[in-house]
Protein backbone atom coordinates (compact mmCIF):
# COMPACT_ATOMS: atom_id res chain seq x y z
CA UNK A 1 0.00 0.00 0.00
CA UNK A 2 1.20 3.28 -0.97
CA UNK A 3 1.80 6.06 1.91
CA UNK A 4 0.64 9.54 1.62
CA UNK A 5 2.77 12.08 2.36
CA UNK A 6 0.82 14.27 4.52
CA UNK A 7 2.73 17.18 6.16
CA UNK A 8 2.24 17.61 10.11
CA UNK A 9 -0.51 19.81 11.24
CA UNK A 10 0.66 23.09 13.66
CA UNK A 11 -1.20 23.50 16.53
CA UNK A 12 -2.36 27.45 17.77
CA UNK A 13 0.20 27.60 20.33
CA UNK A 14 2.46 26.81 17.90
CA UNK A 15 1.92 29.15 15.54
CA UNK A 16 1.45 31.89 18.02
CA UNK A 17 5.32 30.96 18.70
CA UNK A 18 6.56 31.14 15.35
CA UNK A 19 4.46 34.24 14.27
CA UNK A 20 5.71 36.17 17.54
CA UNK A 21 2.24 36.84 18.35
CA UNK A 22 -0.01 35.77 20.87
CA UNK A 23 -3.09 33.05 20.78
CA UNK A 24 -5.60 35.92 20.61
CA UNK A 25 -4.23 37.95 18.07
CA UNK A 26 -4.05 34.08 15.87
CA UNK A 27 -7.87 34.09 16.60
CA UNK A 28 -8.36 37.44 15.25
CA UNK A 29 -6.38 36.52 11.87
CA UNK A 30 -8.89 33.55 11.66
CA UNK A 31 -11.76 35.44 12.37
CA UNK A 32 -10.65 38.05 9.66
CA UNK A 33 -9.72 35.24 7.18
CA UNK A 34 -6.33 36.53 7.14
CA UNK A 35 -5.50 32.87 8.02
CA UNK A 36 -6.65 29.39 6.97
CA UNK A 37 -7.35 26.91 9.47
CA UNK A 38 -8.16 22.50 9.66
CA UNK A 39 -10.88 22.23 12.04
CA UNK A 40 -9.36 19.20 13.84
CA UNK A 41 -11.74 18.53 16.88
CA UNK A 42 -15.92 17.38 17.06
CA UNK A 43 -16.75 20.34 19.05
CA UNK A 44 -18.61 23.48 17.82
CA UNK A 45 -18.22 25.49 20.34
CA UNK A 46 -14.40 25.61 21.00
CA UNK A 47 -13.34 24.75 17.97
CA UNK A 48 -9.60 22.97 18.06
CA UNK A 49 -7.44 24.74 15.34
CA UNK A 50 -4.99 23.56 13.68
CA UNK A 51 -2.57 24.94 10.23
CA UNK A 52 -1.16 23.71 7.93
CA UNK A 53 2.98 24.93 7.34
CA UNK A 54 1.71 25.59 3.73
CA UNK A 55 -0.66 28.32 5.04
CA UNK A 56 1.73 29.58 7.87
CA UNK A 57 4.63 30.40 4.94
CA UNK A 58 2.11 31.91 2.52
CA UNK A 59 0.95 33.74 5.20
CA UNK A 60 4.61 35.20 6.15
CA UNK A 61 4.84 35.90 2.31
CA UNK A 62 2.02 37.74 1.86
CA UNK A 63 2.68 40.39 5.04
CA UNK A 64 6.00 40.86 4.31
CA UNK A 65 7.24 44.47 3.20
CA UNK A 66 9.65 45.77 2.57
CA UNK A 67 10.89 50.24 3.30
CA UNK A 68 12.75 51.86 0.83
CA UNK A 69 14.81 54.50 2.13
CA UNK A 70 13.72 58.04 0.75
CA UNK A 71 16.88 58.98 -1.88
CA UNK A 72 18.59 61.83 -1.57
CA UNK A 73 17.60 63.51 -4.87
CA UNK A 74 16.57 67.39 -4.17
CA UNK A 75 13.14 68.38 -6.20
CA UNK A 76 13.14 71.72 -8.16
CA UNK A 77 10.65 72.85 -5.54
CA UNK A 78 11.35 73.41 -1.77
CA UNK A 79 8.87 71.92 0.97
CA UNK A 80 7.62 74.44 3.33
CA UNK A 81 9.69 73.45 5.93
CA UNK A 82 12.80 73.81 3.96
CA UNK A 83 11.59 77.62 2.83
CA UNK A 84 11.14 78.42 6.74
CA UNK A 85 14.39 77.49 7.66
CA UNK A 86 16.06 79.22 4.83
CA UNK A 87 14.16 82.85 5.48
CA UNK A 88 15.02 82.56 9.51
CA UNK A 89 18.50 81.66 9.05
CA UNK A 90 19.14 83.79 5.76
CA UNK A 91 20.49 86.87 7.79
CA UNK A 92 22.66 85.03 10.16
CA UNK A 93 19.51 83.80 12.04
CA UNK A 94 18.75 86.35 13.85
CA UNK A 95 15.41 86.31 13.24
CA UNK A 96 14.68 87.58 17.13
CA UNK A 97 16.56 90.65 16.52
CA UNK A 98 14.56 91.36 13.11
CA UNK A 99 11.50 90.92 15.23
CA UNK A 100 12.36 93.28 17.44
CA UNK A 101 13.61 95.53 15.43
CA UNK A 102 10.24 95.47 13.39
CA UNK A 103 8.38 95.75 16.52
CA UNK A 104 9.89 99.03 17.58
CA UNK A 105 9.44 100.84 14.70
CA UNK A 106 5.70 99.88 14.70
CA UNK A 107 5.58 101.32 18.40
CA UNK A 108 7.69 104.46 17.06
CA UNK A 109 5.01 105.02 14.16
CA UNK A 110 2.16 104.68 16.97
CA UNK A 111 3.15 107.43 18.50
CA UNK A 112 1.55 110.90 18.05
């Protein structure tokens, strides 16, 4: 008779070990369909779940990313942020004094 070759079931806890993640957090996946299961017990109320590695490595495949780093090539156009810090440090920074400076001569035109 010919054997099947029938890869090993992982149980929850299991899983919840190699995904880092704990047993409730597996249960939400289910319940999301984010993650296949083999109902492997007779009960309907606490169901016994069980994956299969097949599901478990597509699983890792699909929520894997990947961040690029942002290059270092300058646009034509300045962000606003860049613009700000280029007018208060154009004159030395000394922005305060301009203030001031501005301030006093408003006060000096107030008066009568």
């Amino acid at each position: 008779m010919e054997s099947l070759a029938i890869p090993r079931l992982l149980s929850l806890p299991e899983i919840a070990r190699t995904l880092s993640v704990s047993a409730s957090t597996i249960h939400d996946l289910v319940r999301h369909g984010e993650l296949a299961f083999v109902h492997s017990g007779r009960g309907t109320e606490r169901r016994h779940l069980t994956f299969s590695q097949d599901e478990v490595v597509s699983f890792i495949k699909r929520h894997t990313k990947r961040d690029y780093a942002v290059s270092a090539h300058k646009t034509a156009r300045k962000r606003a942020h860049e613009l700000a810090v280029e007018r208060a440090t154009e004159s030395g920074g000394n922005f305060t004094a301009r203030r001031e400076a501005r301030r006093a001569a408003a006060r000096e035109a107030r008066k009568p």
